[in-house]
Protein backbone atom coordinates (compact mmCIF):
# COMPACT_ATOMS: atom_id res chain seq x y z
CA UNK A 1 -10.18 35.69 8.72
CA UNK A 2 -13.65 34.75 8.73
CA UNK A 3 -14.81 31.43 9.83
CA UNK A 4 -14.77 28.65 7.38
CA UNK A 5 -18.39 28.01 8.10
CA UNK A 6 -18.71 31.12 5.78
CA UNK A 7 -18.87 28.16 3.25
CA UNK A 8 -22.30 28.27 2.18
CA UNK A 9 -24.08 25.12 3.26
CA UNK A 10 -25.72 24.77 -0.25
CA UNK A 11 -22.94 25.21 -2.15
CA UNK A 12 -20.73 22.73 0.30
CA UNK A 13 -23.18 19.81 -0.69
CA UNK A 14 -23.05 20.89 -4.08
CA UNK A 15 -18.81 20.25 -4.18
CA UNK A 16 -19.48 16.93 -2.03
CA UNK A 17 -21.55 15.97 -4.53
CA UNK A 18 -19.43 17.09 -7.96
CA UNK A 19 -15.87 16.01 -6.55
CA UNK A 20 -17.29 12.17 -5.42
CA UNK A 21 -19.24 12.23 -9.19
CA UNK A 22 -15.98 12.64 -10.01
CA UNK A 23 -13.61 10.64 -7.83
CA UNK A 24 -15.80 7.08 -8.31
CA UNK A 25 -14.73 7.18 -11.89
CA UNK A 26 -11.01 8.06 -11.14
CA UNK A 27 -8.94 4.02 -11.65
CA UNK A 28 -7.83 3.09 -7.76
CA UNK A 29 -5.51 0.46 -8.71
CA UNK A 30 -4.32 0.82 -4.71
CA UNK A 31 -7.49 -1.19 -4.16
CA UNK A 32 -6.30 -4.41 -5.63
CA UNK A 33 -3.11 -4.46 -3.51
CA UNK A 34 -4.10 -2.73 -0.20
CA UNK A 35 -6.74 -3.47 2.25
CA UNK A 36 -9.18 -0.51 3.14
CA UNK A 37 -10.10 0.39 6.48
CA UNK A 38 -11.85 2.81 8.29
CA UNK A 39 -10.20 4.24 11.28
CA UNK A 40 -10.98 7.04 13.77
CA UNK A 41 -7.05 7.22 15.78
CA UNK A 42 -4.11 8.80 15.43
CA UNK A 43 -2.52 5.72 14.40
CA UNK A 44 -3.20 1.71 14.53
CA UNK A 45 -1.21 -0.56 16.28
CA UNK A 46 -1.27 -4.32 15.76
CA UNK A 47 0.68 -7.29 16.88
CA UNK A 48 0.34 -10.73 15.48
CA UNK A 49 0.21 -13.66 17.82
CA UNK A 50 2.09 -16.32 16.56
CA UNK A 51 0.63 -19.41 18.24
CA UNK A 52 2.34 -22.04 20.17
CA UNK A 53 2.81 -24.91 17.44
CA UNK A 54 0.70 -27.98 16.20
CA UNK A 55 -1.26 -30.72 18.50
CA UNK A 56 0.86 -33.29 19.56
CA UNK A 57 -0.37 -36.58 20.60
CA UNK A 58 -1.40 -37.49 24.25
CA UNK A 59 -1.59 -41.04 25.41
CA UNK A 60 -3.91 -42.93 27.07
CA UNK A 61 -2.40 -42.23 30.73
CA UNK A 62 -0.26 -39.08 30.05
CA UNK A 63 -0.40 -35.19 30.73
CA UNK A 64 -1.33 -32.87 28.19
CA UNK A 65 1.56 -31.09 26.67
CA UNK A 66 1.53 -27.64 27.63
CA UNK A 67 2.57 -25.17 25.68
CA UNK A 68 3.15 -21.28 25.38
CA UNK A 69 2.06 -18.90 22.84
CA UNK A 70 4.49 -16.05 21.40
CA UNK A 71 4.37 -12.50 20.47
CA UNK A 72 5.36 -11.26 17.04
CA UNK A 73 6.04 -7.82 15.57
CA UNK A 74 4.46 -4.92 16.39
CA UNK A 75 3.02 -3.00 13.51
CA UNK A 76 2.42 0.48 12.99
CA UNK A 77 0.10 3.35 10.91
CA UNK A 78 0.01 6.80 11.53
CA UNK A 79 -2.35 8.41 10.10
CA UNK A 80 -1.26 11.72 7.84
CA UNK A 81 -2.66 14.62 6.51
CA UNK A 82 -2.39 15.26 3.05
CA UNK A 83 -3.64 19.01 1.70
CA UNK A 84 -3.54 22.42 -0.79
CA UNK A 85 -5.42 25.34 -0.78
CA UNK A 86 -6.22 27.61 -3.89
CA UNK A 87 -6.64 31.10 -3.99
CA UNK A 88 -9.54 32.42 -6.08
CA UNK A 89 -11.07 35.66 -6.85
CA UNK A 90 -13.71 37.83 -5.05
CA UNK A 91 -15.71 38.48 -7.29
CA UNK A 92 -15.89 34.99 -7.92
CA UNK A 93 -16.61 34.31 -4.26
CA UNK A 94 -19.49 36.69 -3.76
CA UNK A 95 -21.69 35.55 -6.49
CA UNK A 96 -22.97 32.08 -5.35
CA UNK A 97 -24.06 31.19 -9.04
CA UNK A 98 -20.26 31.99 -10.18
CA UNK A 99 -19.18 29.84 -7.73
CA UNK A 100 -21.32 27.07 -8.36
CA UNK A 101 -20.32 27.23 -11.71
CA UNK A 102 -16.45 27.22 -10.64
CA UNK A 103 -17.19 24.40 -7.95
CA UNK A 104 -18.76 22.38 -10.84
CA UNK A 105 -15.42 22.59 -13.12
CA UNK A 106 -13.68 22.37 -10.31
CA UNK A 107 -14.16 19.26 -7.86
CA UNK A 108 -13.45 17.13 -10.94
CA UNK A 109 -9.63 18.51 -10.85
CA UNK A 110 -9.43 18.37 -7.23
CA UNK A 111 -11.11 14.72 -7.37
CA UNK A 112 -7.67 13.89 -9.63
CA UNK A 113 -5.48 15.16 -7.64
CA UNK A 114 -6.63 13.44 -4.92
CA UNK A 115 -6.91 9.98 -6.49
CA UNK A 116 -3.38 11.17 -8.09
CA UNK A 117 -2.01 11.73 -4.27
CA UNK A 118 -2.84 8.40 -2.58
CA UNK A 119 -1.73 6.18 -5.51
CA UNK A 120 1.00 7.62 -5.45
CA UNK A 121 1.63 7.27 -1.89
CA UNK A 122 0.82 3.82 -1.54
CA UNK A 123 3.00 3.20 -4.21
CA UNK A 124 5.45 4.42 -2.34
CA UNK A 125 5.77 0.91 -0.51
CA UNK A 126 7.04 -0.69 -3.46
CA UNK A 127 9.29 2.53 -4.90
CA UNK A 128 11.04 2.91 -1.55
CA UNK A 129 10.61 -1.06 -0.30
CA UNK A 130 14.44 -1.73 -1.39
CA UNK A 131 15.81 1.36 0.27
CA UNK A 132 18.31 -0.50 2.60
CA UNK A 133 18.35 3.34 4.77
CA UNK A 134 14.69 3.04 4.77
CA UNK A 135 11.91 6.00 3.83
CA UNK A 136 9.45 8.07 5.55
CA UNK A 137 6.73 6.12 3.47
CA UNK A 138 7.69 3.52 6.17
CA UNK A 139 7.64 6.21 9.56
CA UNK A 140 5.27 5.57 11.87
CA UNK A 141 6.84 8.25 14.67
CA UNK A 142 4.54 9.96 15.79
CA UNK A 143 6.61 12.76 18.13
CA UNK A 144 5.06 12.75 21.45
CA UNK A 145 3.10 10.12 20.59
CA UNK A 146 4.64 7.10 19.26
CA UNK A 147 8.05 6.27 18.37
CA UNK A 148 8.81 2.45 17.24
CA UNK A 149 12.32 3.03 17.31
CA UNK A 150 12.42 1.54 13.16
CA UNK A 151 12.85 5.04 12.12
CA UNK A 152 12.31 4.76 8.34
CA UNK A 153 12.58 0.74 8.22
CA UNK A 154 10.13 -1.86 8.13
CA UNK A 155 8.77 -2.87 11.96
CA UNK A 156 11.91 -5.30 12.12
CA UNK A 157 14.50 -2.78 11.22
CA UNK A 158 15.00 -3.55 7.90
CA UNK A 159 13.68 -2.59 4.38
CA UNK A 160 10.70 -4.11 3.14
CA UNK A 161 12.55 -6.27 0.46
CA UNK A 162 15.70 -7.76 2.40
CA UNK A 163 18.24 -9.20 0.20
CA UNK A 164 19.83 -12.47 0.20
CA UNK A 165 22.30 -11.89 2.90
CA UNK A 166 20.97 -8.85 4.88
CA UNK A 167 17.71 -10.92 5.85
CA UNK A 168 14.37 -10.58 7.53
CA UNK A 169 15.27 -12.87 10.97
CA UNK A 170 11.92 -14.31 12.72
CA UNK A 171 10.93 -14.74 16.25
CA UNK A 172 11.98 -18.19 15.34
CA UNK A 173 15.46 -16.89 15.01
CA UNK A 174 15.82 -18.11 11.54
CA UNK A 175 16.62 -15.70 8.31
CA UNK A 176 14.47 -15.14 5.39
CA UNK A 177 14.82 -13.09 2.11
CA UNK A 178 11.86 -11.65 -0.36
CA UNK A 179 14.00 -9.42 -2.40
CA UNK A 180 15.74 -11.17 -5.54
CA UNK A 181 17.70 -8.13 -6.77
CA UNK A 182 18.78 -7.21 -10.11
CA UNK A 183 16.74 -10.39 -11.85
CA UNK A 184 14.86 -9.30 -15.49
CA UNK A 185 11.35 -10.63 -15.75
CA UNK A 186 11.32 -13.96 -17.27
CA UNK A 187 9.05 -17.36 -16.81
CA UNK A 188 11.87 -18.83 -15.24
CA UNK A 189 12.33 -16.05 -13.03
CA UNK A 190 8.82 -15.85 -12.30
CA UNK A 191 8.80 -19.53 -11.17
CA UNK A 192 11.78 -18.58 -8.70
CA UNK A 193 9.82 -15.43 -7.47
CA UNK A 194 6.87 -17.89 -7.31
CA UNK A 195 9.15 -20.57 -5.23
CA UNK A 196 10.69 -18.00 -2.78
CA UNK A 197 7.01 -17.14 -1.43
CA UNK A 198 5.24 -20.45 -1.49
CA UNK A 199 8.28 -22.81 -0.88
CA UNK A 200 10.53 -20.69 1.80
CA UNK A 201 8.29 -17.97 2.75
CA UNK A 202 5.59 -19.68 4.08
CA UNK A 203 6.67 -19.37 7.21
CA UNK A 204 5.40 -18.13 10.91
CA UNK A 205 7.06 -15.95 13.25
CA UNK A 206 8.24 -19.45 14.52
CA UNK A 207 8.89 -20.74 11.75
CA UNK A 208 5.86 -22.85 11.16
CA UNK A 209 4.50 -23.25 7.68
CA UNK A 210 1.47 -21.39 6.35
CA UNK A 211 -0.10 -21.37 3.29
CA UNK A 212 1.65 -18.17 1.19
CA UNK A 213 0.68 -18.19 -2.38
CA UNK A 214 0.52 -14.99 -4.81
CA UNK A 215 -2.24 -13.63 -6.40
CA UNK A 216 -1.18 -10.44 -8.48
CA UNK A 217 2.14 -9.93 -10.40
CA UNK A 218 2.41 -6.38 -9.94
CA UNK A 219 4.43 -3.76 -12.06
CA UNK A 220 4.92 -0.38 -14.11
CA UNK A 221 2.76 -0.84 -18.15
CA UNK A 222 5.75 -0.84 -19.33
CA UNK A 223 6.55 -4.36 -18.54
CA UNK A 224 2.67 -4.97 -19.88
CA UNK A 225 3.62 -6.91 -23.33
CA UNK A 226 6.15 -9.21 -21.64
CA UNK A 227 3.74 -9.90 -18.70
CA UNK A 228 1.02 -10.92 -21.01
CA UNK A 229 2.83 -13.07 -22.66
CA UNK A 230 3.76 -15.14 -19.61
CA UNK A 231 0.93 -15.12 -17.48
CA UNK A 232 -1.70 -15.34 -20.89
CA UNK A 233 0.09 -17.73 -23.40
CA UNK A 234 -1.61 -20.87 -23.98
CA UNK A 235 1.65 -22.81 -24.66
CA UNK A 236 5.40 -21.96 -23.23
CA UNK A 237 6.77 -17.91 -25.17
CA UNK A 238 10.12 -18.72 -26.83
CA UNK A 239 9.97 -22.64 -27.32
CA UNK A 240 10.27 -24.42 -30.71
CA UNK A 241 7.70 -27.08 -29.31
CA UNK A 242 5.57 -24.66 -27.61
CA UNK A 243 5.06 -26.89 -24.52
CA UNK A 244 2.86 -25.67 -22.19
CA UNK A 245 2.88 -22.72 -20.35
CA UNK A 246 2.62 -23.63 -16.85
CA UNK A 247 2.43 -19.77 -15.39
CA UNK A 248 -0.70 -19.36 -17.55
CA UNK A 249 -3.03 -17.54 -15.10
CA UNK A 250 -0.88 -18.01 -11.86
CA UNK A 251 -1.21 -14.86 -11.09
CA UNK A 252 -3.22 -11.69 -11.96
CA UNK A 253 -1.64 -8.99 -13.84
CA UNK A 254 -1.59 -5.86 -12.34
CA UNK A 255 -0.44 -2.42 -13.69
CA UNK A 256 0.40 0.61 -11.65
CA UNK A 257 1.09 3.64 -13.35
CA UNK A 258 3.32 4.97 -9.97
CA UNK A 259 5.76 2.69 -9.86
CA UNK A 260 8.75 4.32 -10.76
CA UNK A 261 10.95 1.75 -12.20
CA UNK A 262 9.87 0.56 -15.32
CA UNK A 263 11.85 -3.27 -15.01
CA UNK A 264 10.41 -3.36 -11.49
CA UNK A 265 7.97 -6.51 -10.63
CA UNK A 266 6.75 -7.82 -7.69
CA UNK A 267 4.38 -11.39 -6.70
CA UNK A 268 2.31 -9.99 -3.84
CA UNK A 269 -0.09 -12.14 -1.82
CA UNK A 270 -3.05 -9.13 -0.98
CA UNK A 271 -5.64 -11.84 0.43
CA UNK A 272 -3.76 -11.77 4.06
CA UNK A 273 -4.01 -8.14 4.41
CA UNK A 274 -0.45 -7.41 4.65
CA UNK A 275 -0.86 -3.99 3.22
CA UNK A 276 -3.65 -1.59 4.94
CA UNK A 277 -4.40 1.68 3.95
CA UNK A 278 -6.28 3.34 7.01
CA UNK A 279 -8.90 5.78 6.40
CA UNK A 280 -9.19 8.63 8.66
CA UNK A 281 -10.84 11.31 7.14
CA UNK A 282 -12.42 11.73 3.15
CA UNK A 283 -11.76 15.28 1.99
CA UNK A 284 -13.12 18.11 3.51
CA UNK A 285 -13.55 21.83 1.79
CA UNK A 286 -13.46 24.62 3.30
CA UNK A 287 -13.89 28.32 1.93
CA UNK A 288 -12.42 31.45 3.81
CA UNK A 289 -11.93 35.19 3.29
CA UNK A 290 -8.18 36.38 3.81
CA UNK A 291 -9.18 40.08 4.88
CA UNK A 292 -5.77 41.40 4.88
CA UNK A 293 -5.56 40.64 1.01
CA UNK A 294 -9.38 40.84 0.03
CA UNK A 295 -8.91 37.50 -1.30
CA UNK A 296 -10.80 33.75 -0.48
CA UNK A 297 -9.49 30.99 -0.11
CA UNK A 298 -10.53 27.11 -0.48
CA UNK A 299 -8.75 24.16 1.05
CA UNK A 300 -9.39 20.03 0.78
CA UNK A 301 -7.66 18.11 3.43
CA UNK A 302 -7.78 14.18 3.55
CA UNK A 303 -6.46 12.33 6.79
CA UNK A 304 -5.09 8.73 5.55
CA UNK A 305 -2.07 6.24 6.80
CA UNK A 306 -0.77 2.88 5.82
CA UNK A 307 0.35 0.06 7.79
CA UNK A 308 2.75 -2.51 6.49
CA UNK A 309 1.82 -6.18 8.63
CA UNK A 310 4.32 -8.66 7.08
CA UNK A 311 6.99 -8.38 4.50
CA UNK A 312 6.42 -12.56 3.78
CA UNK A 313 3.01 -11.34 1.28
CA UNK A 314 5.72 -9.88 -1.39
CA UNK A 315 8.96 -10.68 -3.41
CA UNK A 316 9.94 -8.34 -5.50
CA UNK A 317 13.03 -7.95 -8.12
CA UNK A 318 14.43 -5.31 -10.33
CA UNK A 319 14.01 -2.77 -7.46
CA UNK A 320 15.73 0.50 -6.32
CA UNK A 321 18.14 0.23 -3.15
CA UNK A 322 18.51 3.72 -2.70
């Protein structure tokens, strides 16, 4: 094979330029529920430090109490590669006007299916999240590298929404849930969804409160209608006196075409950055001549990973266990 620097330089800005034309107007609804960062590693590694508790009082004469901080979870994101590579004609290869033509049609398409594969991906979080065996969306092994020893769980062994009665257990030693189970979308539902985070979740590693409030109600369109109603409505849906409607603007409505399950709905709290989507690498094209075959080839590889920091930012409900 020749080397992929065959590309011609010209015609390399060219598809740079005609697949991000393209990609800035593709809808990134990943952006309003994951933080975006840069990264140049093989993976990211965080652990939170909890803190060692509130002030307490000295008196006049006595010590300072002294206290010791704690270590919580640590988090992991790998960073993946994510690919294809096309096959197209000689002919088309060899005449750099042809081609220009081709990469014109043709970044637009690949700009798609790019936008197409990390929604989908980072969708993933919430398709798998009840899976009480876990999914890879949730590996962060590494082989030779890393290995957390979570496998396909969450960074405390256990799916991302834990039912009432399998638990999320704290450094504090005390047991939480964020997964509600088989529970249709309703304004009283909402308000227990609503209740779970705020009320119960708010909690440290140690169990110390912290301020946990939603800011999206995220789901599949076709919970859209329904969802309007509740978080738009002026006055209360479904009462004779139409009191009023106390989950009007709560919450921001937000619809994801990849999630799978159409009843599935989730409160997720994205200002504390529980859900990062590293970026390693933004797509690179190459172009290549397979001698053997007389044929070229063209490639676009993108290098991306996500880390999940805290399973306390979401409840979710109406979810798949498996």
């Amino acid at each position: 094979m020749t080397n992929a620097s065959s590309f011609p330089e010209a015609l390399r800005a060219d598809a740079y330029d005609y697949y991000w034309e393209a990609y800035d107007e593709q809808p990134q609804v990943y952006k309003s529920v994951f933080t975006v960062k840069k990264t140049n590693k093989a993976y990211e590694k965080s652990t939170s430090a909890i803190g060692s508790g509130k002030l307490e009082e000295k008196t006049l004469t006595g010590k300072i109490k002294e206290k010791s901080a704690i270590e919580g979870f640590i988090t992991y994101g790998k960073i993946r590669t994510f690919a294809k590579m096309e096959t197209i004609d000689e002919s088309l290869a060899k005449d750099p006007q042809k081609l220009s033509n081709f990469l014109k049609d043709q970044m637009p398409i690949w700009a798609k299916d790019a936008e197409e594969t990390i929604e989908e991906f980072c969708a993933g979080v919430f398709n798998y999240g009840g899976y009480t065996s876990g999914h890879d969306v949730f590996n962060n092994t590494i082989p030779g590298v890393i290995d957390p020893g979570t496998g396909d769980l969450l960074y405390d062994s256990k799916a991302l929404f834990a039912a009432n009665g399998t638990y999320h257990t704290s450094k504090g030693n005390s047991n939480y849930y964020n997964g509600l189970g088989a529970l249709n979308i309703s304004l009283t539902n909402v308000q227990t969804a609503y209740n779970r985070m705020t009320v119960y979740n708010n909690r440290k590693e140690n169990d110390t409160i912290m301020r946990n409030v939603p800011d999206i109600l995220l789901c599949s369109p076709a919970l859209k209608f329904t969802v309007d109603e509740l978080l738009e409505s002026q006055d209360k849906p479904d009462t004779a006196n139409r009191a009023i409607n106390v989950l009007k603007n709560i919450v921001k409505p937000v619809y994801w075409d990849y999630l799978t399950d159409a009843d599935q709905w989730q409160l997720v709290n994205t200002k504390m950055g529980a859900f990062v989507l590293y970026m390693r690498e933004n797509p690179e094209f190459d172009l290549w001549e397979d001698k053997d075959y007389k044929l070229y080839k063209m490639s676009i590889a993108m290098r991306y990973g996500i880390m999940v920091k805290n399973w306390r930012q979401v409840v979710a409900a109406n979810y798949a266990t498996s």
